[in-house]
C-alpha atoms as a PDB file:
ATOM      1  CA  UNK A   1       0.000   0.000   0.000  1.00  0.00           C
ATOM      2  CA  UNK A   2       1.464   3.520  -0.939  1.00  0.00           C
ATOM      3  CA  UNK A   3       1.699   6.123   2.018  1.00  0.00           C
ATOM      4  CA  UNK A   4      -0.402   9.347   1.573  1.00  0.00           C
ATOM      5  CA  UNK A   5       2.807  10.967   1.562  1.00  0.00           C
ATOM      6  CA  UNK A   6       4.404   9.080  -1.221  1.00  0.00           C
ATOM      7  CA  UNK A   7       0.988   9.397  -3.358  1.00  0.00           C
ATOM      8  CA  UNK A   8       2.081  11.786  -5.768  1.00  0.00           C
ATOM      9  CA  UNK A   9       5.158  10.441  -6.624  1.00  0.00           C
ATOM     10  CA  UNK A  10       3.502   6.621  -8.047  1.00  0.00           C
ATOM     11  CA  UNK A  11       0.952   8.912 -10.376  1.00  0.00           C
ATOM     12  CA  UNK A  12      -2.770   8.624 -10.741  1.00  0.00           C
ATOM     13  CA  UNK A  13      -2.788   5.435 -13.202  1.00  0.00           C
ATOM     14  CA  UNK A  14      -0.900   3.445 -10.204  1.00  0.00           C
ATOM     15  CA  UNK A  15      -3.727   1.551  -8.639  1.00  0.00           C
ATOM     16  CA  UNK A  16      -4.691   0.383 -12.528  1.00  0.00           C
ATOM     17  CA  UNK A  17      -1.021  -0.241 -13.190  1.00  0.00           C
ATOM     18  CA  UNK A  18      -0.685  -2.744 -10.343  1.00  0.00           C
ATOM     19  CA  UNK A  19      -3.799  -4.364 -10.585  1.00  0.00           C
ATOM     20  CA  UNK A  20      -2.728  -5.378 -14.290  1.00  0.00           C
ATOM     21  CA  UNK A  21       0.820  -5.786 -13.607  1.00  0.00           C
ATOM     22  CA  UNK A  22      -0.308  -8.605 -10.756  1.00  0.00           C
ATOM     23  CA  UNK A  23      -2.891  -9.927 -12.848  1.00  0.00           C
ATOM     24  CA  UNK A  24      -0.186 -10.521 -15.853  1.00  0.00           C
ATOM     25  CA  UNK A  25       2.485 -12.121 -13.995  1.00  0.00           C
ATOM     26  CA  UNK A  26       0.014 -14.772 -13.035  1.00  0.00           C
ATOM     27  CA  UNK A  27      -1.155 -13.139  -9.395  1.00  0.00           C
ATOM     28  CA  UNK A  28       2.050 -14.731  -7.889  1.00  0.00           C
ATOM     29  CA  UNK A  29       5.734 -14.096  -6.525  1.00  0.00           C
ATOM     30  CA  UNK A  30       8.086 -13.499  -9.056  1.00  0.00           C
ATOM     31  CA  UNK A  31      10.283 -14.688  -6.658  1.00  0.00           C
ATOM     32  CA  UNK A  32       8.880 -17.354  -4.145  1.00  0.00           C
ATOM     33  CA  UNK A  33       5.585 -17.986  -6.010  1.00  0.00           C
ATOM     34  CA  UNK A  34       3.605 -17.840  -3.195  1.00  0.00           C
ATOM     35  CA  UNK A  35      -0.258 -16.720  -4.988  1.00  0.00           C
ATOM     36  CA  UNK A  36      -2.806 -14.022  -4.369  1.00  0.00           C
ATOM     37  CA  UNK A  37      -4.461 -16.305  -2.629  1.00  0.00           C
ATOM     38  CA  UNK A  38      -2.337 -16.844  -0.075  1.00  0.00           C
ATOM     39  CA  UNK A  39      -0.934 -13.093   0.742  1.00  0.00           C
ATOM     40  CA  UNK A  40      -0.843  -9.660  -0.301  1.00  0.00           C
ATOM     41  CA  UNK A  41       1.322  -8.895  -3.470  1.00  0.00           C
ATOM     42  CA  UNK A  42       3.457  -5.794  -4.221  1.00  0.00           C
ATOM     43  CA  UNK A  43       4.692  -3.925  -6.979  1.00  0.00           C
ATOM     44  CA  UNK A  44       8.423  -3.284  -6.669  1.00  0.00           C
ATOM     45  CA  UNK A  45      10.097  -0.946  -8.759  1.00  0.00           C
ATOM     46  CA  UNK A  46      13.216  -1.933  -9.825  1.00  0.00           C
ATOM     47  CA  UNK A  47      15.308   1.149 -10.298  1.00  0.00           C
ATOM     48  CA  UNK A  48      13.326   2.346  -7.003  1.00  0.00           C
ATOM     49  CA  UNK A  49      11.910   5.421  -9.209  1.00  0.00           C
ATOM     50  CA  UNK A  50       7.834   5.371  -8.277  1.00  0.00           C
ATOM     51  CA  UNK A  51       7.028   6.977 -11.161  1.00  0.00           C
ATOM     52  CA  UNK A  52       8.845   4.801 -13.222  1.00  0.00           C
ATOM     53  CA  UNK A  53       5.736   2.665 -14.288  1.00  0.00           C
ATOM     54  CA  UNK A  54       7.311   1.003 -17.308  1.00  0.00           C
ATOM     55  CA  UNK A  55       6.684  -3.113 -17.709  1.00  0.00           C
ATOM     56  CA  UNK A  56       9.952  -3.809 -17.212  1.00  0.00           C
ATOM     57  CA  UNK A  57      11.193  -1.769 -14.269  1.00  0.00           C
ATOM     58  CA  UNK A  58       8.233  -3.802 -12.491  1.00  0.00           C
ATOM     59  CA  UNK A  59       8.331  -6.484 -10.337  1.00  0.00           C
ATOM     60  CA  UNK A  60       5.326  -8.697  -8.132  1.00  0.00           C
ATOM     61  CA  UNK A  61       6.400  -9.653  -4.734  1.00  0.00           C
ATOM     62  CA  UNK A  62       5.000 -10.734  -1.834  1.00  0.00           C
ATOM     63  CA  UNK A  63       6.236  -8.294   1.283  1.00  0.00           C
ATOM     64  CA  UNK A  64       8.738 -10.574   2.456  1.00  0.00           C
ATOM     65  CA  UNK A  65      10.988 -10.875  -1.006  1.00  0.00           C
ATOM     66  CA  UNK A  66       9.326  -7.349  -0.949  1.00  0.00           C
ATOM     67  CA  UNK A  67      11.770  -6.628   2.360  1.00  0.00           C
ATOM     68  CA  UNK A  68      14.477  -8.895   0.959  1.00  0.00           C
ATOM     69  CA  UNK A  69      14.397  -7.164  -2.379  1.00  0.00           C
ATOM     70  CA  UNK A  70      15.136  -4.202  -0.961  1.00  0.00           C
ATOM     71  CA  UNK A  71      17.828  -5.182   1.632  1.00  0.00           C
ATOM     72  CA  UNK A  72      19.666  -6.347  -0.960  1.00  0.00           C
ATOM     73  CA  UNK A  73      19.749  -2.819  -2.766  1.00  0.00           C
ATOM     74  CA  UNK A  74      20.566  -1.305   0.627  1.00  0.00           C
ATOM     75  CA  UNK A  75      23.532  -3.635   1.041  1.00  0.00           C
ATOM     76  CA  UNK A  76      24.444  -3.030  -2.524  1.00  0.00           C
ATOM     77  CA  UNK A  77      23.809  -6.595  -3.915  1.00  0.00           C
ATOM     78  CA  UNK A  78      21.059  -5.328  -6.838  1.00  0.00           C
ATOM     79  CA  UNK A  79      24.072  -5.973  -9.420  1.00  0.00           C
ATOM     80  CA  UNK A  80      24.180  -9.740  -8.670  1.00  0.00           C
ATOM     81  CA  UNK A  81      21.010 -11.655  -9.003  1.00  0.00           C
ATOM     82  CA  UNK A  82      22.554 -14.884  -7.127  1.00  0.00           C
ATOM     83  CA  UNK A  83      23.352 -12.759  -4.222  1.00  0.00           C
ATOM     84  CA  UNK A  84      19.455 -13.239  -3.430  1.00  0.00           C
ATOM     85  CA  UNK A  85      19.855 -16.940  -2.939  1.00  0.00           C
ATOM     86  CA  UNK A  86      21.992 -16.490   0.299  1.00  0.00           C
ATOM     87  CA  UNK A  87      18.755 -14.998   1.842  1.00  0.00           C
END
Protein backbone atom coordinates (compact mmCIF):
# COMPACT_ATOMS: atom_id res chain seq x y z
CA UNK A 1 0.00 0.00 0.00
CA UNK A 2 1.46 3.52 -0.94
CA UNK A 3 1.70 6.12 2.02
CA UNK A 4 -0.40 9.35 1.57
CA UNK A 5 2.81 10.97 1.56
CA UNK A 6 4.40 9.08 -1.22
CA UNK A 7 0.99 9.40 -3.36
CA UNK A 8 2.08 11.79 -5.77
CA UNK A 9 5.16 10.44 -6.62
CA UNK A 10 3.50 6.62 -8.05
CA UNK A 11 0.95 8.91 -10.38
CA UNK A 12 -2.77 8.62 -10.74
CA UNK A 13 -2.79 5.44 -13.20
CA UNK A 14 -0.90 3.44 -10.20
CA UNK A 15 -3.73 1.55 -8.64
CA UNK A 16 -4.69 0.38 -12.53
CA UNK A 17 -1.02 -0.24 -13.19
CA UNK A 18 -0.69 -2.74 -10.34
CA UNK A 19 -3.80 -4.36 -10.59
CA UNK A 20 -2.73 -5.38 -14.29
CA UNK A 21 0.82 -5.79 -13.61
CA UNK A 22 -0.31 -8.61 -10.76
CA UNK A 23 -2.89 -9.93 -12.85
CA UNK A 24 -0.19 -10.52 -15.85
CA UNK A 25 2.49 -12.12 -14.00
CA UNK A 26 0.01 -14.77 -13.04
CA UNK A 27 -1.15 -13.14 -9.40
CA UNK A 28 2.05 -14.73 -7.89
CA UNK A 29 5.73 -14.10 -6.53
CA UNK A 30 8.09 -13.50 -9.06
CA UNK A 31 10.28 -14.69 -6.66
CA UNK A 32 8.88 -17.35 -4.14
CA UNK A 33 5.58 -17.99 -6.01
CA UNK A 34 3.60 -17.84 -3.20
CA UNK A 35 -0.26 -16.72 -4.99
CA UNK A 36 -2.81 -14.02 -4.37
CA UNK A 37 -4.46 -16.31 -2.63
CA UNK A 38 -2.34 -16.84 -0.07
CA UNK A 39 -0.93 -13.09 0.74
CA UNK A 40 -0.84 -9.66 -0.30
CA UNK A 41 1.32 -8.90 -3.47
CA UNK A 42 3.46 -5.79 -4.22
CA UNK A 43 4.69 -3.92 -6.98
CA UNK A 44 8.42 -3.28 -6.67
CA UNK A 45 10.10 -0.95 -8.76
CA UNK A 46 13.22 -1.93 -9.82
CA UNK A 47 15.31 1.15 -10.30
CA UNK A 48 13.33 2.35 -7.00
CA UNK A 49 11.91 5.42 -9.21
CA UNK A 50 7.83 5.37 -8.28
CA UNK A 51 7.03 6.98 -11.16
CA UNK A 52 8.84 4.80 -13.22
CA UNK A 53 5.74 2.67 -14.29
CA UNK A 54 7.31 1.00 -17.31
CA UNK A 55 6.68 -3.11 -17.71
CA UNK A 56 9.95 -3.81 -17.21
CA UNK A 57 11.19 -1.77 -14.27
CA UNK A 58 8.23 -3.80 -12.49
CA UNK A 59 8.33 -6.48 -10.34
CA UNK A 60 5.33 -8.70 -8.13
CA UNK A 61 6.40 -9.65 -4.73
CA UNK A 62 5.00 -10.73 -1.83
CA UNK A 63 6.24 -8.29 1.28
CA UNK A 64 8.74 -10.57 2.46
CA UNK A 65 10.99 -10.88 -1.01
CA UNK A 66 9.33 -7.35 -0.95
CA UNK A 67 11.77 -6.63 2.36
CA UNK A 68 14.48 -8.90 0.96
CA UNK A 69 14.40 -7.16 -2.38
CA UNK A 70 15.14 -4.20 -0.96
CA UNK A 71 17.83 -5.18 1.63
CA UNK A 72 19.67 -6.35 -0.96
CA UNK A 73 19.75 -2.82 -2.77
CA UNK A 74 20.57 -1.30 0.63
CA UNK A 75 23.53 -3.64 1.04
CA UNK A 76 24.44 -3.03 -2.52
CA UNK A 77 23.81 -6.60 -3.91
CA UNK A 78 21.06 -5.33 -6.84
CA UNK A 79 24.07 -5.97 -9.42
CA UNK A 80 24.18 -9.74 -8.67
CA UNK A 81 21.01 -11.65 -9.00
CA UNK A 82 22.55 -14.88 -7.13
CA UNK A 83 23.35 -12.76 -4.22
CA UNK A 84 19.46 -13.24 -3.43
CA UNK A 85 19.86 -16.94 -2.94
CA UNK A 86 21.99 -16.49 0.30
CA UNK A 87 18.75 -15.00 1.84
Amino acid sequence: MVKQKNKKFYGKEWKKIRKEIIEKRGKRCEMCGRTEKEIWLTVHHKNRDPSDNREENLMVLCPRCHFIMEKRINLGYENNPNQLKLF
